[in-house]
Every structure is written in structure tokens, then in C-alpha cells.
Protein backbone atom coordinates (compact mmCIF):
# COMPACT_ATOMS: atom_id res chain seq x y z
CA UNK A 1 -24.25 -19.36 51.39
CA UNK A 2 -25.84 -16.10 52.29
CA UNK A 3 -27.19 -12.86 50.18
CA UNK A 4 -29.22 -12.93 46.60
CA UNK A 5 -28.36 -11.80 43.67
CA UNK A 6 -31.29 -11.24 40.75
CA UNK A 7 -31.00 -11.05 37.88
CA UNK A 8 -34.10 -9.83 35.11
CA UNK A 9 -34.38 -11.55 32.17
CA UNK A 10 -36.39 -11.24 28.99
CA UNK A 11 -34.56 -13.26 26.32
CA UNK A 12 -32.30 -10.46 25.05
CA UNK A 13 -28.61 -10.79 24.01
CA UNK A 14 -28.86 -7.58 26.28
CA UNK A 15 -30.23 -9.34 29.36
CA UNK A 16 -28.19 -12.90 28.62
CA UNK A 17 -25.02 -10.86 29.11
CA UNK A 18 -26.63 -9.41 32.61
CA UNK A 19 -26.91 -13.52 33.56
CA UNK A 20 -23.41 -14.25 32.97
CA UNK A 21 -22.56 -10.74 35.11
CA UNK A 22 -25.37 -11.48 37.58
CA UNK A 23 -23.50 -15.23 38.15
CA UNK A 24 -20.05 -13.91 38.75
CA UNK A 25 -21.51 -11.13 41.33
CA UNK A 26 -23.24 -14.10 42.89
CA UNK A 27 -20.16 -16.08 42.79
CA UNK A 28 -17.62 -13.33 44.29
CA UNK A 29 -20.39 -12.69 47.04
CA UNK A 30 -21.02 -16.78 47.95
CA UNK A 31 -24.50 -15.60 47.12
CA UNK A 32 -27.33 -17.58 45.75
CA UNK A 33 -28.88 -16.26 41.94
CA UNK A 34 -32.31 -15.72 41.36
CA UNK A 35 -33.53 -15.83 37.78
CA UNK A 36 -36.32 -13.35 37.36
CA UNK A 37 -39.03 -12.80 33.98
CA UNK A 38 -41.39 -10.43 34.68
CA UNK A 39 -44.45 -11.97 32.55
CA UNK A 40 -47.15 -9.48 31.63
CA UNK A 41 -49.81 -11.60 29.35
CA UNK A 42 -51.55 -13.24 32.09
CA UNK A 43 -52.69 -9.54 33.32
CA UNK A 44 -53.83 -8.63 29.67
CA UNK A 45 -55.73 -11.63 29.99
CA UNK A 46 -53.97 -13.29 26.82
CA UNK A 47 -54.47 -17.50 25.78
CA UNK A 48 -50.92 -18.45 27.47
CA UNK A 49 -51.49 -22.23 25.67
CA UNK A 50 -50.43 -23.67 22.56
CA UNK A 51 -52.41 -22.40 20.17
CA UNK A 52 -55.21 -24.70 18.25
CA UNK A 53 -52.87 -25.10 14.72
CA UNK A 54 -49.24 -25.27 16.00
CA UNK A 55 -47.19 -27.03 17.98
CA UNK A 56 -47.85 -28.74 21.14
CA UNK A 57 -45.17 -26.79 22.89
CA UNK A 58 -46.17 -23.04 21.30
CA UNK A 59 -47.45 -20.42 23.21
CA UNK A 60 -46.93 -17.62 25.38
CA UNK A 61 -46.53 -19.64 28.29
CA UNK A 62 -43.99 -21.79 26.72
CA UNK A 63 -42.07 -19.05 25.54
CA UNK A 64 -41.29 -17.89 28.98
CA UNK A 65 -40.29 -21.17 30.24
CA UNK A 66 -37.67 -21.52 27.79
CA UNK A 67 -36.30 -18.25 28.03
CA UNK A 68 -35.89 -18.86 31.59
CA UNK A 69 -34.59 -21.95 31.20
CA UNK A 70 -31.79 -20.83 28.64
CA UNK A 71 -30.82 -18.19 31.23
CA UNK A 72 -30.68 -20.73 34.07
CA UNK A 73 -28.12 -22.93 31.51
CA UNK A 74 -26.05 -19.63 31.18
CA UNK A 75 -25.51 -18.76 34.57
CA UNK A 76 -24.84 -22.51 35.40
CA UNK A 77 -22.26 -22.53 32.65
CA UNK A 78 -20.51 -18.76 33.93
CA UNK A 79 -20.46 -20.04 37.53
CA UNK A 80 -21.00 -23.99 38.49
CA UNK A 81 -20.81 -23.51 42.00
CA UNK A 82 -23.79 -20.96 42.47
CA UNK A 83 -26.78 -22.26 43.78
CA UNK A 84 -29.56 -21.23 41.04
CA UNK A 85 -33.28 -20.69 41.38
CA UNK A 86 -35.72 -18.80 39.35
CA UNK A 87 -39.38 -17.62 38.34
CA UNK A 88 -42.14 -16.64 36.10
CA UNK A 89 -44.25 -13.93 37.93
CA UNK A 90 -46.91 -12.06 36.43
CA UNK A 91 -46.36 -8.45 36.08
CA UNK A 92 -44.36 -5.67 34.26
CA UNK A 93 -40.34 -5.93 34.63
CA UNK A 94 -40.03 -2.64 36.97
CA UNK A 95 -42.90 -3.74 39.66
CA UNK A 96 -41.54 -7.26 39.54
CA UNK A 97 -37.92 -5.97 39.69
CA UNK A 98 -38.77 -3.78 42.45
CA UNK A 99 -40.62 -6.12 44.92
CA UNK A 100 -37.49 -8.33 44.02
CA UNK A 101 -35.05 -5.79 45.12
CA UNK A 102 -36.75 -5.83 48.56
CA UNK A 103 -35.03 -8.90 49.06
CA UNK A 104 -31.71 -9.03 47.24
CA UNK A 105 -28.36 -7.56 47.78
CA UNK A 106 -27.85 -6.20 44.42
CA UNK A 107 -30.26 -6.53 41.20
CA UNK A 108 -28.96 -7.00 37.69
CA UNK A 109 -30.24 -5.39 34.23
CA UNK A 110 -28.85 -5.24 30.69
CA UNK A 111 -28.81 -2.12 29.47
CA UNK A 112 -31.55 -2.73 26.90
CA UNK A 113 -33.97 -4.99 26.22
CA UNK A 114 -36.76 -6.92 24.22
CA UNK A 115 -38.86 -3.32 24.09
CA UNK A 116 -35.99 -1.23 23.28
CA UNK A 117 -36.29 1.75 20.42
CA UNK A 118 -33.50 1.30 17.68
CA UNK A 119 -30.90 4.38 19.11
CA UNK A 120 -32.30 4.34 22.23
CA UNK A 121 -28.62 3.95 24.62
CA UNK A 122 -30.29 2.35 27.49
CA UNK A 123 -34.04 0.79 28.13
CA UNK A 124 -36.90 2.52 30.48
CA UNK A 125 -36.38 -0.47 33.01
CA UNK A 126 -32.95 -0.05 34.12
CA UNK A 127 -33.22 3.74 34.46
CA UNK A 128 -36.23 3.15 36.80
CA UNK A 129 -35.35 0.24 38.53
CA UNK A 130 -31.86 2.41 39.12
CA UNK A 131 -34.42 5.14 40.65
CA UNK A 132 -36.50 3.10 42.98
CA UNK A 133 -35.21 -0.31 43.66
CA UNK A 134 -34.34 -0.58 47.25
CA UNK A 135 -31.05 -2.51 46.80
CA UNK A 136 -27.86 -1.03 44.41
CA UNK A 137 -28.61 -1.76 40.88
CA UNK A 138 -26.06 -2.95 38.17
CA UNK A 139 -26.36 -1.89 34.70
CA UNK A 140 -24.60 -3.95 32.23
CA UNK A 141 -23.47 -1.90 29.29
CA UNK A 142 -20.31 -2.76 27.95
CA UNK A 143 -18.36 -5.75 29.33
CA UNK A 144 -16.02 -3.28 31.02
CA UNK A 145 -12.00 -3.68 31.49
CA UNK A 146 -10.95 -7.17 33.05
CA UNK A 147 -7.86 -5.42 34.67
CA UNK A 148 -9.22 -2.21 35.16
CA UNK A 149 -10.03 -0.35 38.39
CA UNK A 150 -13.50 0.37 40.07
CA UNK A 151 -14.04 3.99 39.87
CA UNK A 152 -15.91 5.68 41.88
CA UNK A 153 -17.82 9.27 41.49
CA UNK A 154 -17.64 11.17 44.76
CA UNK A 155 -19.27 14.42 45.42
CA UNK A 156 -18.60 14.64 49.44
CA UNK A 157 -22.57 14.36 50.24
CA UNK A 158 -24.39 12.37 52.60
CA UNK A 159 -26.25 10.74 50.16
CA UNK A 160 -23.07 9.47 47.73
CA UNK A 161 -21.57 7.58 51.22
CA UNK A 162 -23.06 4.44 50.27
CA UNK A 163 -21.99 4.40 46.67
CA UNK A 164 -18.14 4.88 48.39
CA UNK A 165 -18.61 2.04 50.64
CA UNK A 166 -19.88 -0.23 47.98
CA UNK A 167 -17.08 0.73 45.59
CA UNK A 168 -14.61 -0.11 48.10
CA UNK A 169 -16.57 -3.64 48.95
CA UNK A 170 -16.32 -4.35 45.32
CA UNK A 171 -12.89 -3.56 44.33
CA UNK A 172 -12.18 -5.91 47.72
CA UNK A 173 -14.01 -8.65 46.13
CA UNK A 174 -12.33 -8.07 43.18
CA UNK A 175 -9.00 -7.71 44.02
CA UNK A 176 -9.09 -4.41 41.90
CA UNK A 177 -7.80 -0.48 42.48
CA UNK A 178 -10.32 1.98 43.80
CA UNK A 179 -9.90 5.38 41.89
CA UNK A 180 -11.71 7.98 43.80
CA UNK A 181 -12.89 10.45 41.22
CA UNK A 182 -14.21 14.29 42.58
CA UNK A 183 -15.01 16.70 39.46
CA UNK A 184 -15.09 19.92 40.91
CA UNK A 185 -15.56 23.84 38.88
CA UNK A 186 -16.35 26.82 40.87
CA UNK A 187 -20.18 26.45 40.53
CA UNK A 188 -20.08 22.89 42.19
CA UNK A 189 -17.60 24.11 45.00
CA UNK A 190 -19.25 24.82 48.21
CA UNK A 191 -19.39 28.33 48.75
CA UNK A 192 -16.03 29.78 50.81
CA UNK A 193 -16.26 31.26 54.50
CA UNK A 194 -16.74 35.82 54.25
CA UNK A 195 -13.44 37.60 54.20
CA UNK A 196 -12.42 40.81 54.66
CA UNK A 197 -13.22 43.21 51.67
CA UNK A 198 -9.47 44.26 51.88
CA UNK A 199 -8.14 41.27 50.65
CA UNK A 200 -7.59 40.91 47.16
CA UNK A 201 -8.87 37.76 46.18
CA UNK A 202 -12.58 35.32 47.31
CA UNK A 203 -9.88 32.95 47.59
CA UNK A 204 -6.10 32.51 48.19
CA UNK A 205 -4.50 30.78 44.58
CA UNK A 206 -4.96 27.17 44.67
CA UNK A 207 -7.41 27.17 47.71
CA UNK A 208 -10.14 25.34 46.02
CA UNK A 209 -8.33 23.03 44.70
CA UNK A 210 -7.19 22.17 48.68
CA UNK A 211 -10.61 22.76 50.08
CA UNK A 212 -11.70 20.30 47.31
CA UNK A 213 -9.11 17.48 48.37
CA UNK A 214 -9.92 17.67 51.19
CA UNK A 215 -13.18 17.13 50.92
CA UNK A 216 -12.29 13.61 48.93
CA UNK A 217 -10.28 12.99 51.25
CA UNK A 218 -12.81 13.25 53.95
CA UNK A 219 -15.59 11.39 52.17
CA UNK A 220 -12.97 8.19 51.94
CA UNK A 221 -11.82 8.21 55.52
CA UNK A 222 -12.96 5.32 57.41
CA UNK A 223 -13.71 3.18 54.45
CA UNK A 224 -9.36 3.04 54.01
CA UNK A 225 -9.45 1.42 57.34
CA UNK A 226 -12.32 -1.20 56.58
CA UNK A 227 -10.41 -2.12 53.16
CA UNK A 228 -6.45 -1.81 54.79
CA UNK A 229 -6.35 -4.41 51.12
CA UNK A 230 -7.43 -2.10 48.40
CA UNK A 231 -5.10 -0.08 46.81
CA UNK A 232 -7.03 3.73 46.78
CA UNK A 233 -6.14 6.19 43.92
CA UNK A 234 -7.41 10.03 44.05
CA UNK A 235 -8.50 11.88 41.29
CA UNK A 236 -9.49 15.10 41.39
CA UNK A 237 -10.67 16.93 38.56
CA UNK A 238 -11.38 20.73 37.40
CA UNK A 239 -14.44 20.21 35.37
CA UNK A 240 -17.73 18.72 34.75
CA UNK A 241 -18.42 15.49 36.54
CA UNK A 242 -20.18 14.40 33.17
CA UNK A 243 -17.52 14.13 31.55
CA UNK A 244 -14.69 13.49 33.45
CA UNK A 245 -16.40 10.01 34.85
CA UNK A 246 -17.58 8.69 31.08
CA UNK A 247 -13.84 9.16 30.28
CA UNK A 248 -12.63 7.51 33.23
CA UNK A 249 -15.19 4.25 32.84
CA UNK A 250 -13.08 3.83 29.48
CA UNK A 251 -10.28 1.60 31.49
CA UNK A 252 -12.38 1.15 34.07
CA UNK A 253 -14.09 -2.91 34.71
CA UNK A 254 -16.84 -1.13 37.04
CA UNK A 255 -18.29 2.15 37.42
CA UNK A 256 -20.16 3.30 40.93
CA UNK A 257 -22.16 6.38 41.23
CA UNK A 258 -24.91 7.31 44.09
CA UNK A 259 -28.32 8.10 42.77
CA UNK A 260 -28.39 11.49 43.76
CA UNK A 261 -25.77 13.81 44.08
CA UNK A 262 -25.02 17.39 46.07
CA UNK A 263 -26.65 18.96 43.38
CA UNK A 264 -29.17 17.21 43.44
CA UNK A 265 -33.18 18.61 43.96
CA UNK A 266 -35.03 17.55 46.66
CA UNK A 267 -37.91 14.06 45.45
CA UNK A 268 -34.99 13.82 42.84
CA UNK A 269 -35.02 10.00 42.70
CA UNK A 270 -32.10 9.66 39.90
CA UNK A 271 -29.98 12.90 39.41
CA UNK A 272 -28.48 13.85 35.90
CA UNK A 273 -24.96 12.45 36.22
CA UNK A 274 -26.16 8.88 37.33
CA UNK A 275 -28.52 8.87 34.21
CA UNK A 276 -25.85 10.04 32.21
CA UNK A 277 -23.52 7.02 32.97
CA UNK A 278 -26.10 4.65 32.11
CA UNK A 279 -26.06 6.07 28.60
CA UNK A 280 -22.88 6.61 28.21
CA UNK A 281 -20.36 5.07 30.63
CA UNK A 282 -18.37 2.14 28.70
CA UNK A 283 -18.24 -0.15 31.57
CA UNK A 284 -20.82 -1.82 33.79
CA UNK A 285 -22.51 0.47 35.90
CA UNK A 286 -23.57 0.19 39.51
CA UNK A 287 -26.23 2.65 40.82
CA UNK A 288 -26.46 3.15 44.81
CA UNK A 289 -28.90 4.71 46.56
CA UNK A 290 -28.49 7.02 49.52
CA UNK A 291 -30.92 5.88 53.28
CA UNK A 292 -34.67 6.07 51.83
């Protein structure tokens, strides 16, 4: 066995479904599973015991254990043959995530959990942890397409070359299609080479569009050589990467995005279209940083 998978806990229905994901990631890796509850009443200085008039097994303390353990059960039950551990450790969820995902190979979140607001789409916690954990981060949302294909978002930069490469490790793992999404409009487009004021047109018809493949085409090279196995589909796209990549997670069992993209401003730590799939995307979503 080698790598670590965590997942964070916290009793939800939320974060139960992130176990059962968190065990088959684990499981498609030969990776162990660590069980994580971030427990903050010890900091607050809060009795932990049974209280004086209740029952012996009450309290705080208590409480945690048995959330834990129920999560331990439900990974054991998704995948036998991982090799389970896990932990109470004092602190809030997205320091303990953090100094977790330090460690792992890939962290695991539900989309929302025990402190959520009714209509909030998804919790504080798995938009930071998606920001600064130090490993890629999987949102789960909705359970996602069995069948389905990993999609990918790629915008061409430096930054979104990790997200590619996991996308193609996971579709491997999976035995799944990539589809290779670029959105592209004329803002987004990087700007074309001067040309002679004579000529009638910025660009020759259809141009873009080429420059544009091209690009996608460039971003995937290499990684089609690593993974001779998995099937690659391009889609390119006139129009806002928004929208084109929430429609696409609608088939989709897995959606990967970088953290930041070309458009992205500089101590940007989580750029508007990754934040946007974690609200809206209808599939599990995996968030990858670019090289810290």
C-alpha cells in the first residue's frame, strides 16, 4: 500500500457521502484512508465528559467518538480491503484539514456540513480547504454519472497543467473518457500578433477558433503519451467557461478544474470559475492547485 487519502468528517449526511467517495478513491489508488474530525471544544475550553444528570456515555467527547466511529463502519462497508485509520484532533476543520493535506495525496469534503446556512450551495470549509490545502481537494456534491466521463476545464496556463495531469490519472484509474473542455470568447483569447493596417480583418475568419485548438491541443500533449489507455475527447467552446463546464458536469462522474486560471489575479488563491463549480457543478468536483 502506498499514498493517503483523508477524508473530514463531522457527522453530516453531507460528509458520510464524502466517506463512501473518500474509500473508493482510496481503493482505486491502493491507498490507505484516514478518518479525520476536526474537534474544536477542547480549545473553547468546554466539559468534554458526561454530564452530572445523563448518561454515562453523554458528552462532547463521546459524541465525537461515535461519529468517527460510524464513519470508520462506512468506509469499511464501501471498500473492505482499505486499510482504515482515523482521529480526533483538536482544532477547527480548515487548520486541521490543512496540516492534513501536508501529508495526503488527495483530501475529501462534502459539500456542506454540520454549520451550513439553509440555501447556502456549498460550506466555508471546502471552498477554503480548495484554496489552501497543499494536496488536490475533492468536493462531493452530487454523486456524479457512474458511466460518465472526467471532464476537464483547460485554459492553456501554467498553472491549470496539474489539474490536466490529474484528470488524465483519474480517468486511467477509472477506466473513464477524458473530455478536454477549452471555453474560449474574444476577451479570453490571447491577444493576436500586429498586422498590417491594409488588411481587412484583426484576424483571418475562423483563426481564433484554430489558434484556440491549438492551444488545447498543446496543453494535452505529453499527457496522451503517459495515458496511450484513455480515450481523449476535445471540446472546444465559444463562450463563457462558467457555463459551458456546469453544463458539461451534467453527464459527467468527475469534474477537474485548477485553482486559478489565465485570468486569474495575482495572490488569487481560488479564481471565480473553480468557486463556481463548487456551487454549481452536478458532479463531484476535484480542485488542483498549480506549484505553490
Amino acid at each position: 500500500m502506498s499514498g493517503l487519502v483523508v477524508v473530514g468528517v463531522d457527522g453530516s449526511d453531507s460528509s458520510l457521502a464524502a466517506v463512501e467517495t473518500a474509500a473508493e478513491e482510496a481503493r482505486r489508488r491502493g491507498a490507505g484512508l484516514h478518518v479525520v474530525h476536526a474537534f474544536l471544544w477542547p480549545a473553547m475550553h468546554v466539559p468534554l465528559g458526561a454530564p452530572p444528570v445523563g448518561p454515562a456515555d453523554g458528552g462532547l467527547q463521546a459524541v465525537a467518538d461515535r461519529l468517527v466511529a460510524d464513519a470508520v463502519e462506512r468506509a469499511r462497508s464501501a471498500a473492505p480491503d482499505v486499510e482504515v485509520s482515523h482521529a480526533v484532533i483538536t482544532g477547527e476543520p480548515l487548520s486541521v484539514l490543512e496540516a492534513q493535506s501536508r501529508r495526503a495525496d488527495l483530501v475529501v469534503v462534502g459539500s456542506r456540513g454540520m454549520g451550513g446556512f439553509v440555501g447556502l450551495l456549498v460550506g466555508s470549509t471546502a471552498v477554503h480547504l480548495a484554496a489552501h490545502g497543499k494536496c488536490p481537494v475533492l468536493v462531493v456534491r452530487e454523486p456524479g454519472t457512474p458511466d460518465g466521463p472526467v471532464v476537464v476545464g483547460v485554459d492553456g496556463s501554467a498553472a491549470g497543467g496539474r489539474a490536466v495531469g490529474f484528470a488524465f490519472a483519474e480517468a486511467a484509474r477509472r477506466g473513464a473518457e477524458l473530455v478536454a473542455l477549452h471555453a474560449w470568447t474574444t476577451w479570453n483569447a490571447p491577444a493576436p500578433a500586429p498586422q498590417d493596417s491594409t488588411e481587412p480583418y484583426a484576424n483571418e475568419p475562423g483563426a481564433l477558433a484554430a489558434n484556440e485548438e491549438r492551444l488545447l491541443s498543446e496543453a494535452l500533449s505529453g499527457y496522451t503519451e503517459r495515458y496511450p489507455g484513455v480515450k481523449v475527447r476535445h471540446e472546444l467552446v465559444r463562450g463563457g467557461s462558467r457555463e459551458a463546464l456546469i453544463e458539461a458536469s451534467r453527464g459527467a462522474r468527475l469534474l477537474v478544474v485548477g485553482a486559478r486560471g489565465r485570468g486569474g489575479f495575482t495572490g488569487l488563491l481560488l479564481g471565480s470559475v473553480s468557486q463556481a463549480m463548487l456551487h454549481h457543478a452536478h458532479c463531484p468536483v476535484a480542485v488542483v492547485r498549480g506549484n505553490d
